[in-house]
N, C-alpha and C. Protein backbone atom coordinates (compact mmCIF):
# COMPACT_ATOMS: atom_id res chain seq x y z
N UNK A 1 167.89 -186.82 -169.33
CA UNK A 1 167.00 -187.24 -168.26
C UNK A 1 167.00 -188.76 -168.22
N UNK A 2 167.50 -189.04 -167.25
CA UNK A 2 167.45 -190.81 -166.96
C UNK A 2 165.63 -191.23 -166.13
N UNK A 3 165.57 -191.99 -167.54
CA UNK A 3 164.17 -192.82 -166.61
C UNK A 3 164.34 -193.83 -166.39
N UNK A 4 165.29 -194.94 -166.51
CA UNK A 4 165.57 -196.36 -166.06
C UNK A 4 165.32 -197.41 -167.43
N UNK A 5 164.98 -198.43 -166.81
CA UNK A 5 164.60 -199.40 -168.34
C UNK A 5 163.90 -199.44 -168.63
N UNK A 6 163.27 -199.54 -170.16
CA UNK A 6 161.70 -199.31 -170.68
C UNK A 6 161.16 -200.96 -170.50
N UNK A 7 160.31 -200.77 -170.38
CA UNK A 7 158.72 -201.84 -169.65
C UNK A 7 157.88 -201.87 -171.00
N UNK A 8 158.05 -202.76 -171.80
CA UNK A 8 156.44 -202.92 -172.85
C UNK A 8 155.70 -204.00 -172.23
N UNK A 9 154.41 -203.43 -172.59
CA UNK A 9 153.31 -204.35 -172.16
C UNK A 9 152.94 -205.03 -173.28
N UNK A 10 151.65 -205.90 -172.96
CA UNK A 10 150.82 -206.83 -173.77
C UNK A 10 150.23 -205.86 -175.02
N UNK A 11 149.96 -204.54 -174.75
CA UNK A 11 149.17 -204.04 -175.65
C UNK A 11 150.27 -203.20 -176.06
N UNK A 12 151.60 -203.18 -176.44
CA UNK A 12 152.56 -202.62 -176.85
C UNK A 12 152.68 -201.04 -176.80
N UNK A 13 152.40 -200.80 -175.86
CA UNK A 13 152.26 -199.34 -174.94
C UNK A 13 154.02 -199.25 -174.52
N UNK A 14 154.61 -198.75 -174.98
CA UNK A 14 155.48 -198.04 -174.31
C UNK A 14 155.82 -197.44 -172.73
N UNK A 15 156.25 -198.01 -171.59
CA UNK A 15 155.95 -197.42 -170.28
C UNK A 15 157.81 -197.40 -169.88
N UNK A 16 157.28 -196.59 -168.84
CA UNK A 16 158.65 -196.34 -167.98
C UNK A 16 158.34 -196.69 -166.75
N UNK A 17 159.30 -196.82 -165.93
CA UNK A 17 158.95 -197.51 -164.37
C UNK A 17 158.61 -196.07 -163.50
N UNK A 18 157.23 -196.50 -162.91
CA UNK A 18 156.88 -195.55 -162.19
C UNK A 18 155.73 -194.69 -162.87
N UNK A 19 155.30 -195.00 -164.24
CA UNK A 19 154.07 -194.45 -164.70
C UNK A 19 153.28 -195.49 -164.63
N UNK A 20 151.95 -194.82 -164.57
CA UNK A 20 150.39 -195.75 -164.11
C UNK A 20 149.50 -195.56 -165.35
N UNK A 21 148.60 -195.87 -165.84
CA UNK A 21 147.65 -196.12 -167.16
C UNK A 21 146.61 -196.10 -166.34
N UNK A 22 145.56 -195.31 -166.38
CA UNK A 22 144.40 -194.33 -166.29
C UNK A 22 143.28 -194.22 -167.37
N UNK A 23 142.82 -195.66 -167.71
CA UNK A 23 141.80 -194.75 -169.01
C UNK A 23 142.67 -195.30 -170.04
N UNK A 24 142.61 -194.14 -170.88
CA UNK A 24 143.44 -194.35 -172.13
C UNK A 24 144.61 -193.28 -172.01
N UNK A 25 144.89 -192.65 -170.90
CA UNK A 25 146.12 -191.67 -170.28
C UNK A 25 147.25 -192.34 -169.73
N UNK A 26 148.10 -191.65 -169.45
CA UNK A 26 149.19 -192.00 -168.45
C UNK A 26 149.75 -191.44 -167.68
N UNK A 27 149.78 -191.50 -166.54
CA UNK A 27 150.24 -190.68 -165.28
C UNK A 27 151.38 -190.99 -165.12
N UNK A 28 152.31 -189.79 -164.88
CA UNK A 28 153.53 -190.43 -164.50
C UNK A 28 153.83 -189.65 -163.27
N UNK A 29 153.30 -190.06 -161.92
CA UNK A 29 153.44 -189.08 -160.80
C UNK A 29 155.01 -188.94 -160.11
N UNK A 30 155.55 -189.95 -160.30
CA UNK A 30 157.06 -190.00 -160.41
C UNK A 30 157.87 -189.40 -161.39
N UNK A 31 158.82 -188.49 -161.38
CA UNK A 31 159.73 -187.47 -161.90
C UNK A 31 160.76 -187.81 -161.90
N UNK A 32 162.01 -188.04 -162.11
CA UNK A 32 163.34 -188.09 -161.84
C UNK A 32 164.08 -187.24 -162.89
N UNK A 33 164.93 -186.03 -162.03
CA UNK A 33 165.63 -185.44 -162.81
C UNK A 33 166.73 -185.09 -161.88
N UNK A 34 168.22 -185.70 -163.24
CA UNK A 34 169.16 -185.85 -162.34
C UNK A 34 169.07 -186.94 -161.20
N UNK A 35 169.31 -186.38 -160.10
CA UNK A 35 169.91 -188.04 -158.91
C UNK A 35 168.27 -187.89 -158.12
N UNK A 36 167.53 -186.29 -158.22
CA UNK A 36 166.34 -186.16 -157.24
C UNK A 36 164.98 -186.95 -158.12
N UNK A 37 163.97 -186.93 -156.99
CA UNK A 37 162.79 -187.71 -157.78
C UNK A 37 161.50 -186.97 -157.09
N UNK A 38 160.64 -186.20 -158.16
CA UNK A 38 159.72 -185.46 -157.70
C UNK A 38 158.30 -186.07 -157.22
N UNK A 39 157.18 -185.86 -156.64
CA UNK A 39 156.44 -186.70 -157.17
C UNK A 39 155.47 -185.67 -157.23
N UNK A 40 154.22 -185.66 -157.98
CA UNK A 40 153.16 -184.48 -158.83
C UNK A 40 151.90 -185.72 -158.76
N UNK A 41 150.65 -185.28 -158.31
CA UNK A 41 149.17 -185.56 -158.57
C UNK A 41 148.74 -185.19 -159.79
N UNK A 42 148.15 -185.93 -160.83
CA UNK A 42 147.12 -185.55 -161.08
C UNK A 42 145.82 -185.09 -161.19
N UNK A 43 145.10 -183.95 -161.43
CA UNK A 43 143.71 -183.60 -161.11
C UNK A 43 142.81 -183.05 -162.00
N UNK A 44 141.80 -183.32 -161.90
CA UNK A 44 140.85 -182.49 -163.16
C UNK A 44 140.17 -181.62 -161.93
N UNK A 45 140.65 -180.41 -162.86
CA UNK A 45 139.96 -179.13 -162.36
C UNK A 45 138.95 -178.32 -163.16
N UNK A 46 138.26 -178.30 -162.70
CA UNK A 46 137.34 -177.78 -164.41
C UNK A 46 137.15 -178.25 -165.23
N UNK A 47 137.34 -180.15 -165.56
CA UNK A 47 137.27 -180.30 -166.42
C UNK A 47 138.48 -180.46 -167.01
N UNK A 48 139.83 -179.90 -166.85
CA UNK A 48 140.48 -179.86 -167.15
C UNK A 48 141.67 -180.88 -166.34
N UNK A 49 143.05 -181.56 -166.52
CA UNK A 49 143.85 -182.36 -166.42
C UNK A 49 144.50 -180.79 -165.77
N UNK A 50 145.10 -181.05 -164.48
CA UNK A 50 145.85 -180.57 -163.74
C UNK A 50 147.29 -181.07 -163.43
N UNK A 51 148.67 -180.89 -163.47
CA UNK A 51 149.22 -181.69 -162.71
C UNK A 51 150.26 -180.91 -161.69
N UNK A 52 149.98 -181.11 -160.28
CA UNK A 52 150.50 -180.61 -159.04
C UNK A 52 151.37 -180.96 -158.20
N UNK A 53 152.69 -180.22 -158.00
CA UNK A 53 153.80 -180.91 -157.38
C UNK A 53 153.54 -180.65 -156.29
N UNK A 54 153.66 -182.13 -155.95
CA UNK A 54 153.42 -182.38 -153.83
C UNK A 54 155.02 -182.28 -153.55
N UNK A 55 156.04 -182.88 -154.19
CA UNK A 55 157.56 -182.91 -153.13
C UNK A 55 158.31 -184.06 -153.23
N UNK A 56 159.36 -183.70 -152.55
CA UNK A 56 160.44 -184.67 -152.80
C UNK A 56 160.36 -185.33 -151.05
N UNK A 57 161.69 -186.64 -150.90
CA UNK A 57 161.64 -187.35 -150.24
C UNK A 57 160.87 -188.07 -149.53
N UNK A 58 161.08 -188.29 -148.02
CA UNK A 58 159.53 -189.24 -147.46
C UNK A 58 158.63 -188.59 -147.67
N UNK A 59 158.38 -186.75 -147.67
CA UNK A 59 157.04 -186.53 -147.79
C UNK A 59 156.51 -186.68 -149.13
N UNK A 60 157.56 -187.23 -150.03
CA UNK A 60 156.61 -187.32 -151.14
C UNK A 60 156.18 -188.92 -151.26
N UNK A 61 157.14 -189.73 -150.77
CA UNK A 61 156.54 -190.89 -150.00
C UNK A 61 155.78 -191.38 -150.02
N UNK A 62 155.46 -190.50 -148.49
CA UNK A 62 154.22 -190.83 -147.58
C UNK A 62 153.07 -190.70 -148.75
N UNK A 63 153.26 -189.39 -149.51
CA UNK A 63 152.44 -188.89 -149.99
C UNK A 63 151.54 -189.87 -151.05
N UNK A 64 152.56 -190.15 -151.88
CA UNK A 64 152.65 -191.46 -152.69
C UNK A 64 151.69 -192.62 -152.45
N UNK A 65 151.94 -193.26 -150.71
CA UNK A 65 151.70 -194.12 -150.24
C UNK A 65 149.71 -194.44 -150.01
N UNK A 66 149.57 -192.76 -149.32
CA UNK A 66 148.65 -192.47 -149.08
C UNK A 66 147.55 -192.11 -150.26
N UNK A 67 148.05 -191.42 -151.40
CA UNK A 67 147.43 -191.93 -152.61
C UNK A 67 147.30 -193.54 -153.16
N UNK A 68 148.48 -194.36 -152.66
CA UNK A 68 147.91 -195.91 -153.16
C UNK A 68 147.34 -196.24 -152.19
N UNK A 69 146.96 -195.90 -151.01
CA UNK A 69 146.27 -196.58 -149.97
C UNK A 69 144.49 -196.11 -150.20
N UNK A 70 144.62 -194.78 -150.86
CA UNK A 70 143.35 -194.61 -151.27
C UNK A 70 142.78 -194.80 -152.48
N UNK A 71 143.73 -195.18 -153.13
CA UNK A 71 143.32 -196.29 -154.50
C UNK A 71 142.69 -197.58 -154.18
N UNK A 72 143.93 -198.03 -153.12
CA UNK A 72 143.25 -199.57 -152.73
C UNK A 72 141.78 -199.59 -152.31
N UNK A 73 141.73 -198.16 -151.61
CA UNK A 73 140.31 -198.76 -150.69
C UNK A 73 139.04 -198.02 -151.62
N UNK A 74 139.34 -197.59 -152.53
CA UNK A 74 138.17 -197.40 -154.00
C UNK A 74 137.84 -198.38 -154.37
N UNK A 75 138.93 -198.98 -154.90
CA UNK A 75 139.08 -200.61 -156.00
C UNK A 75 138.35 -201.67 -155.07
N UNK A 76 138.45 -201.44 -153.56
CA UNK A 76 137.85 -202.55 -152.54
C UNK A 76 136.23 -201.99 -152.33
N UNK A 77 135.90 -200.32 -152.47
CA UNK A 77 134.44 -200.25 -152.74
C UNK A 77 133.82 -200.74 -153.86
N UNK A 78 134.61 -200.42 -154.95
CA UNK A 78 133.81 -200.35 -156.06
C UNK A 78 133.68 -202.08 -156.38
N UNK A 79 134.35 -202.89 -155.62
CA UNK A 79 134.30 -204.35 -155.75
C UNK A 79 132.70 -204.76 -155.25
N UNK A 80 133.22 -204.50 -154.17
CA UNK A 80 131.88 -204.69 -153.05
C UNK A 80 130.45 -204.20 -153.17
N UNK A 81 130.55 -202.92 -154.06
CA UNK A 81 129.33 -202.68 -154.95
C UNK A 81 129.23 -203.48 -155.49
N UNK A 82 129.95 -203.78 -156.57
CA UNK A 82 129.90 -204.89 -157.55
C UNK A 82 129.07 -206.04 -157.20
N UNK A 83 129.53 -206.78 -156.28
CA UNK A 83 129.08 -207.99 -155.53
C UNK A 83 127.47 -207.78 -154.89
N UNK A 84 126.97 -206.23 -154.47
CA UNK A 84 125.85 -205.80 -154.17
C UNK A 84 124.91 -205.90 -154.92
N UNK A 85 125.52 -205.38 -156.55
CA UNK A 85 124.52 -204.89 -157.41
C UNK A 85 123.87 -206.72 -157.81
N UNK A 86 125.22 -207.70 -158.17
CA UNK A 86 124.64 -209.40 -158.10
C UNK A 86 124.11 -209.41 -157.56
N UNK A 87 123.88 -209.40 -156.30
CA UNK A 87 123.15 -209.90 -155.40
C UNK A 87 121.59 -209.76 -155.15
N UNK A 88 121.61 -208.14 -155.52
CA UNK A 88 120.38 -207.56 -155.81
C UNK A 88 120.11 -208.17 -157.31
N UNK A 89 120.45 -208.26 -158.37
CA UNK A 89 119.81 -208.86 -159.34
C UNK A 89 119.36 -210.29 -159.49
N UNK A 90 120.15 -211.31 -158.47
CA UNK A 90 119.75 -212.44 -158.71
C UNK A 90 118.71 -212.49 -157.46
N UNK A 91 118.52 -211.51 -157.03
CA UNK A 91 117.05 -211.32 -155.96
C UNK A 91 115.70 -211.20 -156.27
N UNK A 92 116.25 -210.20 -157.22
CA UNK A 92 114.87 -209.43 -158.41
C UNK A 92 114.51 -210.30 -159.68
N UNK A 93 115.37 -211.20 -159.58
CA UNK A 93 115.19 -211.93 -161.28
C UNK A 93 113.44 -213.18 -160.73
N UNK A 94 113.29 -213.55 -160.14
CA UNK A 94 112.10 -214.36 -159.47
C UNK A 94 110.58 -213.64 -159.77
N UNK A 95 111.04 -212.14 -159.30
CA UNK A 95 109.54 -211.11 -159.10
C UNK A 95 109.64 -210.43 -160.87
N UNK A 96 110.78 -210.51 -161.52
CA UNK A 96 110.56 -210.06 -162.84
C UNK A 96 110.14 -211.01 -163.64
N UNK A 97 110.33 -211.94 -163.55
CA UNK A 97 109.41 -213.13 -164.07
C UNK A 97 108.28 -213.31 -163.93
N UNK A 98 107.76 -213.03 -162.35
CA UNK A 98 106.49 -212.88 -162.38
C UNK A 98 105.67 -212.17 -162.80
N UNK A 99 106.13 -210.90 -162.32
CA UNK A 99 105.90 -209.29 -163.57
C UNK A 99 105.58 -209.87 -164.77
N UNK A 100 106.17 -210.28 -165.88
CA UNK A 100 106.30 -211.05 -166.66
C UNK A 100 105.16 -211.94 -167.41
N UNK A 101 105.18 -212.58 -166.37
CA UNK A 101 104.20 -213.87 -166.67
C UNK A 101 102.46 -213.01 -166.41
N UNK A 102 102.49 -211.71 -165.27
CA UNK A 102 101.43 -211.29 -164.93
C UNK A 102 100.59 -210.51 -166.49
N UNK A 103 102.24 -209.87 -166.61
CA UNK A 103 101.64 -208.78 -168.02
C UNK A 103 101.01 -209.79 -169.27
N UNK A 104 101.69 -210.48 -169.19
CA UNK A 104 101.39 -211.67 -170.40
C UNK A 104 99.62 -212.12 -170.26
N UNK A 105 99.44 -212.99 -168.62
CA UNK A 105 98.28 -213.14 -168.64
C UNK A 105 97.46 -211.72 -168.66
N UNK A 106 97.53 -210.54 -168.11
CA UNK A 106 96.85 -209.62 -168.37
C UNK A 106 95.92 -209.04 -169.84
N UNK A 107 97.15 -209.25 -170.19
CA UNK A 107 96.97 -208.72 -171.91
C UNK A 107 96.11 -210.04 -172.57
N UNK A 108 96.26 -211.23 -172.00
CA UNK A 108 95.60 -212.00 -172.94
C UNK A 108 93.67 -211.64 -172.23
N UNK A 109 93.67 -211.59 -171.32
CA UNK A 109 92.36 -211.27 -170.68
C UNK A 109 91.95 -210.30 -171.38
N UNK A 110 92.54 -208.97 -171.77
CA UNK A 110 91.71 -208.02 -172.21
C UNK A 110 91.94 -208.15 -173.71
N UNK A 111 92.48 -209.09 -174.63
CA UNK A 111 92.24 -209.22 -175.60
C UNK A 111 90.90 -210.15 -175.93
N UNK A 112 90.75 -211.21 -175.10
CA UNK A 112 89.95 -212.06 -174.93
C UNK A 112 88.47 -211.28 -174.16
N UNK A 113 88.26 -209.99 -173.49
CA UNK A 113 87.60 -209.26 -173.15
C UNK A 113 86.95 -208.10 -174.39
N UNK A 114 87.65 -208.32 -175.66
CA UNK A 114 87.14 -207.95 -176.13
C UNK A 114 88.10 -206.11 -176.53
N UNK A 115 89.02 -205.93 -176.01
CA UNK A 115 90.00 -204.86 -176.35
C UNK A 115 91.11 -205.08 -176.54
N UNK A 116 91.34 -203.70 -177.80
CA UNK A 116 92.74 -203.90 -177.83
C UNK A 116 93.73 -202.62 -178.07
N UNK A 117 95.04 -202.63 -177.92
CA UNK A 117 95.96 -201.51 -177.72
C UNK A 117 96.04 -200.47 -178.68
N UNK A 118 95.59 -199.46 -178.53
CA UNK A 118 95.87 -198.52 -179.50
C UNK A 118 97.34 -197.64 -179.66
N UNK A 119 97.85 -197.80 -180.31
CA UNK A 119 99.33 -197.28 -180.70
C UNK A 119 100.01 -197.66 -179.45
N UNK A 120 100.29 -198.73 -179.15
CA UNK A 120 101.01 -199.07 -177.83
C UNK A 120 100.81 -198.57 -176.86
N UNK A 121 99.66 -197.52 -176.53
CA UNK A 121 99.24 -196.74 -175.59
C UNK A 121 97.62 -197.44 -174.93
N UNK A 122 96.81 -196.96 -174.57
CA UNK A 122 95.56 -197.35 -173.35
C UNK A 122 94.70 -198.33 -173.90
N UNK A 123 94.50 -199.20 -173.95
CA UNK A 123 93.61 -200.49 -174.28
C UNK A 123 92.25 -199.70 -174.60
N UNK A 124 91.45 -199.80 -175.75
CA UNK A 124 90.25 -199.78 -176.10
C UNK A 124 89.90 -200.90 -176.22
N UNK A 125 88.03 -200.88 -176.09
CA UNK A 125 87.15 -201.95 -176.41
C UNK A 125 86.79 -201.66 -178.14
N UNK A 126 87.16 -202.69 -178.71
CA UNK A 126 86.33 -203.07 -179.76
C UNK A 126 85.09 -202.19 -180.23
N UNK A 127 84.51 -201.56 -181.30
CA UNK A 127 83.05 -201.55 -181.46
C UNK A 127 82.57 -202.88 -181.62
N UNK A 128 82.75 -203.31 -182.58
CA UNK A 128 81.98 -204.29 -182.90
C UNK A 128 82.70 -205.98 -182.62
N UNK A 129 82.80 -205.86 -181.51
CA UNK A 129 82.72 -207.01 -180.40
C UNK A 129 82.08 -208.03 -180.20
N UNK A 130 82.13 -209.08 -180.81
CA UNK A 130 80.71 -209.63 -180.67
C UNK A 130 81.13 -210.65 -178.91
N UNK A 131 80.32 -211.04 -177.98
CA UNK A 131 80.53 -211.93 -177.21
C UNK A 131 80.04 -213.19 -177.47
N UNK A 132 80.75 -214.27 -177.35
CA UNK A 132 80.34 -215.79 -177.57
C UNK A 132 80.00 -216.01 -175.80
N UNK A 133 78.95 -216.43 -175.32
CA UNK A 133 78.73 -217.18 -174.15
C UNK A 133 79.13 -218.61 -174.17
């Protein structure tokens, strides 16, 4: 079986041209046996690693194509989340501070009121409390 010239990477992974790295897996949706070249999906079905032959020539192609075209436009959501979720945190970081600063003064009031936290749970008053006017 001819696979062409071997490809090492940075992390001394062993690859052949035409397999993809997934995780800590490797897909090799490209086949070549003999002069033909198959191409097969991967899928988890159950839980389980599936792998399914779509076909040879342009339709396996196209097929090909249309799986990297819907790679691209994942990698371009999951970016753009990305950039959402910043955005929302450097929004919220202002009111968590204040949160913050509120709980802080809170707690000093009802210590200074004369209660205090029982097992990290509901603030009691003191019995013997004395008040200074």
């Amino acid at each position: 079986m001819a696979r062409g010239p071997l490809v090492v990477d940075i992390g001394a992974m062993v690859k052949w041209p035409g397999w993809r790295i997934r995780g800590n897996t490797i897909e090799m949706p490209w086949q070549q046996l003999g002069q033909k070249r198959y191409y097969y999906r991967n899928l988890q079905i159950s839980g389980r690693s599936v792998r399914r032959y779509v076909g040879t020539g342009p339709v396996a192609e196209m097929a090909a194509a249309a799986d990297d075209l819907r790679k691209l436009k994942r990698a371009i959501e999951a970016r753009e989340r990305q950039g959402e979720q910043v955005r929302h945190r450097q929004a919220e970081a202002p009111l968590l501070s204040l949160c913050g600063a509120t709980d802080v003064l809170s707690r000093a009031a009802l210590v200074a009121a004369g209660y205090y936290r029982h097992d990290r749970g509901a603030w009691r008053r003191c019995r013997d409390f004395k008040r200074t006017p």
